[in-house]
Protein backbone atom coordinates (compact mmCIF):
# COMPACT_ATOMS: atom_id res chain seq x y z
CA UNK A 1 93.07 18.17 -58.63
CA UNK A 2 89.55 17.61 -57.06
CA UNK A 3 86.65 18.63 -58.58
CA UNK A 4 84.48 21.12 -56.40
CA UNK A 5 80.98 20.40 -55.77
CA UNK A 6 78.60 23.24 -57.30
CA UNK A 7 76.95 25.21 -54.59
CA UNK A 8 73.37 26.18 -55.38
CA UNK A 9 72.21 29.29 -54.25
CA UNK A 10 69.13 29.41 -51.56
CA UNK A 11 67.64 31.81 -49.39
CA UNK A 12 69.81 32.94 -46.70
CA UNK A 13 68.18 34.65 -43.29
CA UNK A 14 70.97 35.95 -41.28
CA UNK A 15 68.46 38.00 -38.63
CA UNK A 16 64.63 38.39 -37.83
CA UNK A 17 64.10 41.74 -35.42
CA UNK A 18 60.87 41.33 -33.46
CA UNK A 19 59.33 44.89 -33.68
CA UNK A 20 57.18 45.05 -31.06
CA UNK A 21 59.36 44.50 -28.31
CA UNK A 22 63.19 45.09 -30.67
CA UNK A 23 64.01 41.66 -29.99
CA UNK A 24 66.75 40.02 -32.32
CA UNK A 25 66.56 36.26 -33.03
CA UNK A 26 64.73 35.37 -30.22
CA UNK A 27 61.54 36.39 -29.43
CA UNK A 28 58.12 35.76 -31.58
CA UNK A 29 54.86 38.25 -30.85
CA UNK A 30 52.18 36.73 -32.41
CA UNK A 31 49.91 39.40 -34.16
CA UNK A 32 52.95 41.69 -34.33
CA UNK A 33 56.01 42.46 -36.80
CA UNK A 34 58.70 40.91 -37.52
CA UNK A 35 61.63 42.02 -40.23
CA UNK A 36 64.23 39.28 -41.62
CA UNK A 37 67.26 40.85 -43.47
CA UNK A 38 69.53 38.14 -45.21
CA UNK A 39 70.30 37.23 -48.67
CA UNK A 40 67.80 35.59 -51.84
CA UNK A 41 64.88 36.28 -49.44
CA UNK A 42 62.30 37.86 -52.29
CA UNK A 43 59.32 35.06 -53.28
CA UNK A 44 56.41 34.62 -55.46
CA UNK A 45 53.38 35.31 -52.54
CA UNK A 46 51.21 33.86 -54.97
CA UNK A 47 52.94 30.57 -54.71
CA UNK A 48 51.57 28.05 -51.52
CA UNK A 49 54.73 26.51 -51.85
CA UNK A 50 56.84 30.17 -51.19
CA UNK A 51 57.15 32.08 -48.38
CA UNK A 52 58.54 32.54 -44.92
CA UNK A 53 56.72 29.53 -42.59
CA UNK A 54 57.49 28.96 -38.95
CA UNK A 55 57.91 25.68 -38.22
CA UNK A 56 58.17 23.57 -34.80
CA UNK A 57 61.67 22.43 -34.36
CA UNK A 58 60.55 18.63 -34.87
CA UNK A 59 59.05 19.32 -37.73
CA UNK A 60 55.77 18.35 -36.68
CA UNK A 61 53.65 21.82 -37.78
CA UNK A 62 54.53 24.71 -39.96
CA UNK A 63 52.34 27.74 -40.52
CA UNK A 64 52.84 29.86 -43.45
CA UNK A 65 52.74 33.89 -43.05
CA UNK A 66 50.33 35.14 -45.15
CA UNK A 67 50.94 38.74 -45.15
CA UNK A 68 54.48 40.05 -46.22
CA UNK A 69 54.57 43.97 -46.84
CA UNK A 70 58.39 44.27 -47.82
CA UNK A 71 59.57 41.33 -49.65
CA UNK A 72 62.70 42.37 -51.27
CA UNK A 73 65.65 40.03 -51.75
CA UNK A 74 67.92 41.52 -48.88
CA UNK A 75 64.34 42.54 -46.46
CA UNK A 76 61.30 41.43 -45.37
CA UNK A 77 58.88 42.77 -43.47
CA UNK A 78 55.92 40.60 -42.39
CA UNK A 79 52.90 40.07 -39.89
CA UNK A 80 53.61 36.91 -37.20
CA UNK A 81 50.83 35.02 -37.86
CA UNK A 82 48.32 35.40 -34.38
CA UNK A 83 47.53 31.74 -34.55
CA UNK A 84 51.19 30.58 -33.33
CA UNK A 85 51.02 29.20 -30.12
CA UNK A 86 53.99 29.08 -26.79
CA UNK A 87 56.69 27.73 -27.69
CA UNK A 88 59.64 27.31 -29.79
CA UNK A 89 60.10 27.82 -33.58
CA UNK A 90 62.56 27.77 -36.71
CA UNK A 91 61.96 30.43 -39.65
CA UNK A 92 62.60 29.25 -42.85
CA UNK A 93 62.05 31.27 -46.43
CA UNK A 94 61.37 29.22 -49.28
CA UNK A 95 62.09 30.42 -52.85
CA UNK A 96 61.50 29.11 -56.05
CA UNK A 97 65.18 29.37 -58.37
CA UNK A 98 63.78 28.36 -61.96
CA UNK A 99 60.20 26.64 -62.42
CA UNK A 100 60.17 23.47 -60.02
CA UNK A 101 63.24 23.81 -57.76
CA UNK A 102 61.87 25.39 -54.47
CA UNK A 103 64.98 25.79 -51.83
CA UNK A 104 64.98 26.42 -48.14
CA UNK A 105 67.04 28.31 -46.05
CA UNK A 106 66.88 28.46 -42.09
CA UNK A 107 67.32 30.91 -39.27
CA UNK A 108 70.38 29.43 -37.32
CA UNK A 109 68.30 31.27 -34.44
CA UNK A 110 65.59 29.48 -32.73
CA UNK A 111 62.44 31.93 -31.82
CA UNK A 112 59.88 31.81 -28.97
CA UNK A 113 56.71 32.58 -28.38
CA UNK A 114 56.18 33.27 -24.40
């Protein structure tokens, strides 16, 4: 019998809906709303190291949103931050589970900004 490796949970984005044009996972409008359903979403704003961030897909910048008017664990609702430039980007949701263990989870989409 093997022994099964412990999953830990994390936040889990399944879709983000672009509301201003009713987009899903695939367009970004900066300045407008977006809404991510998925699972473990809900995080401490207060926290830097929290939140939904979009991030190039090299890693090379992330920006953080900074205003989040649903944040429930199965919703969110929040403003795409106007500063995001053309291109492509990855949504992740950090979360903190306990004091010091922030997790990530990922869109599997990849969003752009035209």
């Amino acid at each position: 019998m093997s022994k099964q490796e412990a999953v830990k949970p994390k936040p889990n984005p399944l879709e983000y809906t672009d509301i201003n044009t009713g987009e899903r996972n695939s367009v970004l409008t900066p300045g407008g709303m977006g809404q991510l359903v998925g699972h473990r979403l809900k995080f401490d704003p207060a926290d830097p190291e929290q939140g939904v961030f979009f991030m190039a897909p090299d890693g090379s910048s992330s920006t953080r949103v900074s205003l989040v008017g649903k944040n429930m664990p199965g919703e969110l609702m929040l403003l795409v931050p106007d500063t995001l430039v053309a291109g492509d980007y990855l949504l992740v949701v950090r979360v903190a589970f306990g004091e010091d263990d922030v997790r990530m989870g990922t869109l599997e989409a990849t969003l752009t900004v035209a």
